[in-house]
C-alpha atoms as a PDB file:
ATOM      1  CA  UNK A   1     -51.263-222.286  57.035  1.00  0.00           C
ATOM      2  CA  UNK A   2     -49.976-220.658  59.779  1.00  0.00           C
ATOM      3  CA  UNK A   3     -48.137-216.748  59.590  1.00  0.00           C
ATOM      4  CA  UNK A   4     -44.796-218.208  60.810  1.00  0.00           C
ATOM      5  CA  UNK A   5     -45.203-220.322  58.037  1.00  0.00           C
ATOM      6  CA  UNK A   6     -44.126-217.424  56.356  1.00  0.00           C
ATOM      7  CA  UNK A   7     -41.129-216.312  58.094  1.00  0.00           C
ATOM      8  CA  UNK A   8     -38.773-218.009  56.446  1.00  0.00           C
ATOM      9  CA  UNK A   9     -39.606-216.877  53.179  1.00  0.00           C
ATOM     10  CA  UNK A  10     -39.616-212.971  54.227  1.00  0.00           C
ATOM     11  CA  UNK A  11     -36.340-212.769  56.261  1.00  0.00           C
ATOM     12  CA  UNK A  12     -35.039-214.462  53.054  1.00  0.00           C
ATOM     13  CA  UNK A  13     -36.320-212.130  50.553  1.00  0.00           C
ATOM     14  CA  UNK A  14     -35.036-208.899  52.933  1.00  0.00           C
ATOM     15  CA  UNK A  15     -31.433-211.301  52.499  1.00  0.00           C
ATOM     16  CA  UNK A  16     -31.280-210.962  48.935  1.00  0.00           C
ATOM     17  CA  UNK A  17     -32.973-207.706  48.276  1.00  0.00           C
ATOM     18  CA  UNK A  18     -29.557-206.178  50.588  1.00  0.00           C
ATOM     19  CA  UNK A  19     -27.079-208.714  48.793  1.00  0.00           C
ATOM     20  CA  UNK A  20     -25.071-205.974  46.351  1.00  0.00           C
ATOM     21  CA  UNK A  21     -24.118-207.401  42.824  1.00  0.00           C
ATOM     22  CA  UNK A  22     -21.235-205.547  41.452  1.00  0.00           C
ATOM     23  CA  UNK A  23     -21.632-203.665  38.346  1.00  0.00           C
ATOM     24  CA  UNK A  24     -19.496-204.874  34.914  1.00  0.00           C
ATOM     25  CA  UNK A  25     -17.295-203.010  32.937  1.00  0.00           C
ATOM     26  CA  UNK A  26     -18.189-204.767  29.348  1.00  0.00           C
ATOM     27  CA  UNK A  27     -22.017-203.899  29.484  1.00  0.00           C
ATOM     28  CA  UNK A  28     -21.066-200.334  30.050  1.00  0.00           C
ATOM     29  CA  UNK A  29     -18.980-200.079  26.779  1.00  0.00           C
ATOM     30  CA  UNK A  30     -20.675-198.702  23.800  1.00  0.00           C
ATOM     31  CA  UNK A  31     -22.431-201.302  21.491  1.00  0.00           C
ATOM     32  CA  UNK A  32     -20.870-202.186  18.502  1.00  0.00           C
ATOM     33  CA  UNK A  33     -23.075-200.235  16.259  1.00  0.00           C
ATOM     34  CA  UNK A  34     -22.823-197.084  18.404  1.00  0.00           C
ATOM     35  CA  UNK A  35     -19.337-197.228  17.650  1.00  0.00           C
ATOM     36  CA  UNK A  36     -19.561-197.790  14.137  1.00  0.00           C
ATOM     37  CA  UNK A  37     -21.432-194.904  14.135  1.00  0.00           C
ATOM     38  CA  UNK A  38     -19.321-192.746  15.797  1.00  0.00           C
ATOM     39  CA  UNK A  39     -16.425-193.695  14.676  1.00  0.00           C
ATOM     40  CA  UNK A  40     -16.610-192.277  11.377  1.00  0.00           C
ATOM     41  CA  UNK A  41     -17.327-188.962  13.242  1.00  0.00           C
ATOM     42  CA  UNK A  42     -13.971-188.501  15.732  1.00  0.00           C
ATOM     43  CA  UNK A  43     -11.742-185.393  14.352  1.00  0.00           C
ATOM     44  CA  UNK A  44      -8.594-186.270  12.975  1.00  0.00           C
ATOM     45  CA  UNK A  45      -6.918-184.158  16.308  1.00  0.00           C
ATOM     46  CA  UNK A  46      -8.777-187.069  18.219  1.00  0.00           C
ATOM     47  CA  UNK A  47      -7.784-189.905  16.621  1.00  0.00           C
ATOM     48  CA  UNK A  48      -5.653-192.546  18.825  1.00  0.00           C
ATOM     49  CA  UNK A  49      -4.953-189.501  21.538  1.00  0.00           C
ATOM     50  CA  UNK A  50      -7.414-189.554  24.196  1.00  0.00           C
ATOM     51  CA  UNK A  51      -5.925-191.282  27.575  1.00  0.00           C
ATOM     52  CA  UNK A  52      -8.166-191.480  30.527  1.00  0.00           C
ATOM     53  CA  UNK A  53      -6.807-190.375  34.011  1.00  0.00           C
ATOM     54  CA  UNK A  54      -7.517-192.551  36.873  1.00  0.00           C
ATOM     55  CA  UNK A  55     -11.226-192.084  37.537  1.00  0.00           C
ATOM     56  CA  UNK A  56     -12.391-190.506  40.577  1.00  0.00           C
ATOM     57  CA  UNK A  57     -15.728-191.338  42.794  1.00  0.00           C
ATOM     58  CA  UNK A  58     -17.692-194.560  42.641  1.00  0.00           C
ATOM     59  CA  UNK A  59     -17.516-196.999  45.310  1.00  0.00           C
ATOM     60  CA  UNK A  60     -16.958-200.909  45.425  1.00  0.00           C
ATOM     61  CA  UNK A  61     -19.867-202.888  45.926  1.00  0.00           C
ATOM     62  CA  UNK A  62     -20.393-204.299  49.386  1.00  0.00           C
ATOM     63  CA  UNK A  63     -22.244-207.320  50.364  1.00  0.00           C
ATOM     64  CA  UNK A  64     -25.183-205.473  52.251  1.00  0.00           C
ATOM     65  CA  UNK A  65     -24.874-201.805  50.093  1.00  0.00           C
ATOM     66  CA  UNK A  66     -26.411-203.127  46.395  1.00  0.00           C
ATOM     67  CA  UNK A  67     -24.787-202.670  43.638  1.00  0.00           C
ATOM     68  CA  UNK A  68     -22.334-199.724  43.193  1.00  0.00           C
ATOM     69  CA  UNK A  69     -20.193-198.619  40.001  1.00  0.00           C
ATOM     70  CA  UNK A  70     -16.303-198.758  41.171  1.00  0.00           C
ATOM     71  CA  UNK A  71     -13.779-196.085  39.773  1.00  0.00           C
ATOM     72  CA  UNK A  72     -12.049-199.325  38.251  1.00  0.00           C
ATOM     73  CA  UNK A  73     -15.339-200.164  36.707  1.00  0.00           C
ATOM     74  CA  UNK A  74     -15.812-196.867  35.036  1.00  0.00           C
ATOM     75  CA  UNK A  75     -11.909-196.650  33.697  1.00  0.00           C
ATOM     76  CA  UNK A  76     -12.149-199.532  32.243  1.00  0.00           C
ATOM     77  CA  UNK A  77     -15.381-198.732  30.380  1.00  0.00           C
ATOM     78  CA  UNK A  78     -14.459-195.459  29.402  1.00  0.00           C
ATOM     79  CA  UNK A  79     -11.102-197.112  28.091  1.00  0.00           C
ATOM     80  CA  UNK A  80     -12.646-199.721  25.935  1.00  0.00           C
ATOM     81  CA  UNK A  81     -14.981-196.999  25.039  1.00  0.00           C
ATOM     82  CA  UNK A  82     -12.598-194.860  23.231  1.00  0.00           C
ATOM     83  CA  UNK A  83     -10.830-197.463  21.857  1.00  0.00           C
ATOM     84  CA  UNK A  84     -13.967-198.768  19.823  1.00  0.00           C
ATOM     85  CA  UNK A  85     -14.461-195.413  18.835  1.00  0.00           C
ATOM     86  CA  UNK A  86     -10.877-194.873  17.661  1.00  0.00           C
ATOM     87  CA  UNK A  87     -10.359-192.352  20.257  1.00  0.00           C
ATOM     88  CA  UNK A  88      -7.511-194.400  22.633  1.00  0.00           C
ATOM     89  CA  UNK A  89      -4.005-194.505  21.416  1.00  0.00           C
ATOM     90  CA  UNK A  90      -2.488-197.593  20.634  1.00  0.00           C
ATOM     91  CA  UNK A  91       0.070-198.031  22.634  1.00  0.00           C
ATOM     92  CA  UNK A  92       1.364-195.662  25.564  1.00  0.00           C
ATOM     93  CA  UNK A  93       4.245-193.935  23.649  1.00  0.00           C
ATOM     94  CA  UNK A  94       4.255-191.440  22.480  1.00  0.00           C
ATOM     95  CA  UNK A  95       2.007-190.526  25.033  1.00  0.00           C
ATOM     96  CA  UNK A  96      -1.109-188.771  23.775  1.00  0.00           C
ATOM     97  CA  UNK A  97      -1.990-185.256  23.713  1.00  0.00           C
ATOM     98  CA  UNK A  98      -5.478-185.487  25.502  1.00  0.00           C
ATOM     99  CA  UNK A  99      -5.945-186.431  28.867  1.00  0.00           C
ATOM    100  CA  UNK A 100      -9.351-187.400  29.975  1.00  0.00           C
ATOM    101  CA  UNK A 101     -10.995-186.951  33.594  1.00  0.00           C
ATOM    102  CA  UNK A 102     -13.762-188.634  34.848  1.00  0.00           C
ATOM    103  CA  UNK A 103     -15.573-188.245  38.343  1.00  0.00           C
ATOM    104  CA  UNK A 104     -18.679-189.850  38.744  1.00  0.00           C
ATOM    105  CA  UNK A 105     -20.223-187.624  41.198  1.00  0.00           C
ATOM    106  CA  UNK A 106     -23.945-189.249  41.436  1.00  0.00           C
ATOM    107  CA  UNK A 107     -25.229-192.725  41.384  1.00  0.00           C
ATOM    108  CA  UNK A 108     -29.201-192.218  42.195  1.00  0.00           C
ATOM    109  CA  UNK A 109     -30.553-196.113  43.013  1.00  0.00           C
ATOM    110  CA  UNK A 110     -34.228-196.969  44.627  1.00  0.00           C
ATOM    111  CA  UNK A 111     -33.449-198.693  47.726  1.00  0.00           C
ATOM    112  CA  UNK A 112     -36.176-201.880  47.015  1.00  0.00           C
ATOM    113  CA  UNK A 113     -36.863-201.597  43.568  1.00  0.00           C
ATOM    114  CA  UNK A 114     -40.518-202.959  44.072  1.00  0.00           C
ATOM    115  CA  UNK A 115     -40.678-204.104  39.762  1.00  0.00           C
ATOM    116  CA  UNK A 116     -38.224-201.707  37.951  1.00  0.00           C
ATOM    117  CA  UNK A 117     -35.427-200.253  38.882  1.00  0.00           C
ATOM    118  CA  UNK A 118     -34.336-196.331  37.525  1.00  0.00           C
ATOM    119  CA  UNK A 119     -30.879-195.295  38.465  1.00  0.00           C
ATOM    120  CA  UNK A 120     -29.743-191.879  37.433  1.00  0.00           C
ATOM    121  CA  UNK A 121     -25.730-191.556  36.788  1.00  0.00           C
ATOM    122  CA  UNK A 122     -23.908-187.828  36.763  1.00  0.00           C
ATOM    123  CA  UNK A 123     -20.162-188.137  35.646  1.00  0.00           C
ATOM    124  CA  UNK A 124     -17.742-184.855  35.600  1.00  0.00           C
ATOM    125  CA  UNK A 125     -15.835-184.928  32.517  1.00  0.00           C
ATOM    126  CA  UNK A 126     -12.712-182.723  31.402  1.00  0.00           C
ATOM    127  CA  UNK A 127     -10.806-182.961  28.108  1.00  0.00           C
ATOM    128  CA  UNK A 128      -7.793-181.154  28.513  1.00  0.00           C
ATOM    129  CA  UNK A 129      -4.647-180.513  25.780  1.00  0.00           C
ATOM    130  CA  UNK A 130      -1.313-182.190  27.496  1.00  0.00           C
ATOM    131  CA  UNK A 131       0.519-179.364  24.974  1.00  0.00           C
ATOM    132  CA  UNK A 132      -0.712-176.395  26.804  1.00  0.00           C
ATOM    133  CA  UNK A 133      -3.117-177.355  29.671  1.00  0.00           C
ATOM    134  CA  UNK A 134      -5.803-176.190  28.189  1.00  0.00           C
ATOM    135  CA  UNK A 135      -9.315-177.475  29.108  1.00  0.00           C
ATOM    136  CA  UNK A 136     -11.207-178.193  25.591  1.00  0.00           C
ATOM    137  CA  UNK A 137     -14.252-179.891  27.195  1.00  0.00           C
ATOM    138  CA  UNK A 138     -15.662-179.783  30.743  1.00  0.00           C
ATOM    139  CA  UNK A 139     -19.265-181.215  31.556  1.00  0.00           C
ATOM    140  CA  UNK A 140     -21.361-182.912  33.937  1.00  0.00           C
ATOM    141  CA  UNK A 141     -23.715-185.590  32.191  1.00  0.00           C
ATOM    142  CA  UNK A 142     -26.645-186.563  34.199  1.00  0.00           C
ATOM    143  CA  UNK A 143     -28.918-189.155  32.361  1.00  0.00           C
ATOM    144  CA  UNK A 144     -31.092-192.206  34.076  1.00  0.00           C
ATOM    145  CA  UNK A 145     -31.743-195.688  32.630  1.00  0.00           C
ATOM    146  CA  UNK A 146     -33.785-198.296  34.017  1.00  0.00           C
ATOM    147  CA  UNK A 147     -34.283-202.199  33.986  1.00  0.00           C
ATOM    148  CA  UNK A 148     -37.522-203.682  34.158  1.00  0.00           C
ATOM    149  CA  UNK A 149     -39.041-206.791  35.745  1.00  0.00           C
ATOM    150  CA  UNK A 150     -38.629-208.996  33.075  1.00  0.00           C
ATOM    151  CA  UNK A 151     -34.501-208.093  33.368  1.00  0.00           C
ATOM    152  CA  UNK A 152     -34.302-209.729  36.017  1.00  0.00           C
ATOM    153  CA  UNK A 153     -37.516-211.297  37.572  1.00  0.00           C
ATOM    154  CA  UNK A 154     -36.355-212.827  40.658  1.00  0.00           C
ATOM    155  CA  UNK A 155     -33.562-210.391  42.045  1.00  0.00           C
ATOM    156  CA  UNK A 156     -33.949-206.912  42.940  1.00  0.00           C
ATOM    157  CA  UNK A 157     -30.187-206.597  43.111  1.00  0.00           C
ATOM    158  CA  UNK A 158     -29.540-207.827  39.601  1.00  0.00           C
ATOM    159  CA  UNK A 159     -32.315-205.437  38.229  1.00  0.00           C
ATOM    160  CA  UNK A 160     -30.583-202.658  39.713  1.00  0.00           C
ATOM    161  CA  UNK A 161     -27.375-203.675  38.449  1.00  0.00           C
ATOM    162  CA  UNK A 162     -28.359-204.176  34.642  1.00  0.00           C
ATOM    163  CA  UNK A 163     -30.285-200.173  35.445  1.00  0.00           C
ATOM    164  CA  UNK A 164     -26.654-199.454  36.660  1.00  0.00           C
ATOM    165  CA  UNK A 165     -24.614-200.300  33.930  1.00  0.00           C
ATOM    166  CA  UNK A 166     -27.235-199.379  31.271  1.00  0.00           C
ATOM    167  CA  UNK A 167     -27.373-195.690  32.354  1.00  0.00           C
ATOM    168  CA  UNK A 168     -23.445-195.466  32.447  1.00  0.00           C
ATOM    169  CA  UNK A 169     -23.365-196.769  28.565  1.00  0.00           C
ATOM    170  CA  UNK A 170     -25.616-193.845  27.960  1.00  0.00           C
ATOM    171  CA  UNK A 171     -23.573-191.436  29.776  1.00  0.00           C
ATOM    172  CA  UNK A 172     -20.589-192.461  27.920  1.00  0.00           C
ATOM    173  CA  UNK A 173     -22.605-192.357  24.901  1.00  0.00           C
ATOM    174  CA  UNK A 174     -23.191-189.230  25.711  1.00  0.00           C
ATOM    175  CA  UNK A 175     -19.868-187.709  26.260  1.00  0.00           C
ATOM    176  CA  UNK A 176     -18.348-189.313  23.248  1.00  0.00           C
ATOM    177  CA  UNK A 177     -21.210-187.687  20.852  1.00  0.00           C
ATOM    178  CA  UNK A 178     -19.973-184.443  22.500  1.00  0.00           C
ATOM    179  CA  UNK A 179     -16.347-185.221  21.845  1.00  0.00           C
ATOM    180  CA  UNK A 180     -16.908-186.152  17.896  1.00  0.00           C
ATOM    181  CA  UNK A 181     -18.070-182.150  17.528  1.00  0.00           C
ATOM    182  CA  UNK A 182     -14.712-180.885  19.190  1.00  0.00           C
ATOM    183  CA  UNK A 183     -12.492-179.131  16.626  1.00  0.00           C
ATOM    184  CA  UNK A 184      -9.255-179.145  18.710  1.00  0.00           C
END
């Protein structure tokens, strides 16, 4: 067999490994049982008065970028998020008396994930009191996650998109196991 046999086959692996898959909102949510957990936890200050600001940072997924994490993405995520904790009010009125900010500053991807793909995720987060302005919380949570060959066996793309939304589950994770120690 000849090398331009070939040809084909590599210009259309280059294709896909550029083809961005946007990342999901509902795999970033906490599981069920991490909620459970946590649940139980959130101060009675907390309960049903957390509202999240518009997020800041992320980008939209374009066809020849990979996958990103949009600011839509990551509100709605964080939004379900609290609610399975217990954390989101009901309804918007009254309004609640903790505003939430989120910026995600850093989305670290491989460029060709050869068989795994590691993406590190760092989100800004504030907590502030509506009452009196006052900031209760402020961090920057930096964590990775990763997706392995067997997540996605064919697609580069997709493997970096389950690594995506995985590591931004554990970063909310994260910030909502520091929130359930707050004593506001």
């Amino acid at each position: 067999m000849s090398r331009l046999a070939y040809i084909p086959a590599v210009l259309l692996a280059f294709a896909l490994a550029g083809c961005g898959t946007p990342s999901r909102p509902l795999p970033m949510v906490v599981t069920p049982a991490e909620a459970l957990q946590l649940r139980s936890w959130v101060p009675d200050a907390l309960r049903a008065q957390v509202a999240v600001q518009p997020v800041r940072g992320g980008a939209e997924t374009g066809r020849w970028w990979g996958s990103l994490v949009s600011a839509g993405v990551l509100q709605h995520a964080l939004e379900e998020s609290l609610h399975a904790v217990g954390m989101s009010p009901p309804s918007p009125q009254p309004p609640p008396r903790f505003q939430l900010q989120a910026h995600l500053v850093l989305l670290e991807q491989p460029t060709l994930p050869p068989a795994g793909a590691t993406v590190g995720v760092a989100v800004q987060y504030t907590l502030t009191d509506t009452a009196d302005g006052r900031v209760l919380y402020q961090r920057r949570i930096y964590n990775q996650d990763e997706a392995g060959l067997g997540d996605a066996l064919v697609s580069p793309p997709e493997r970096v998109r389950i690594a995506n939304e995985r590591a931004v589950r554990a970063n909310i994770g994260l910030l909502l196991r520091d929130l359930v120690t707050l004593r506001p």
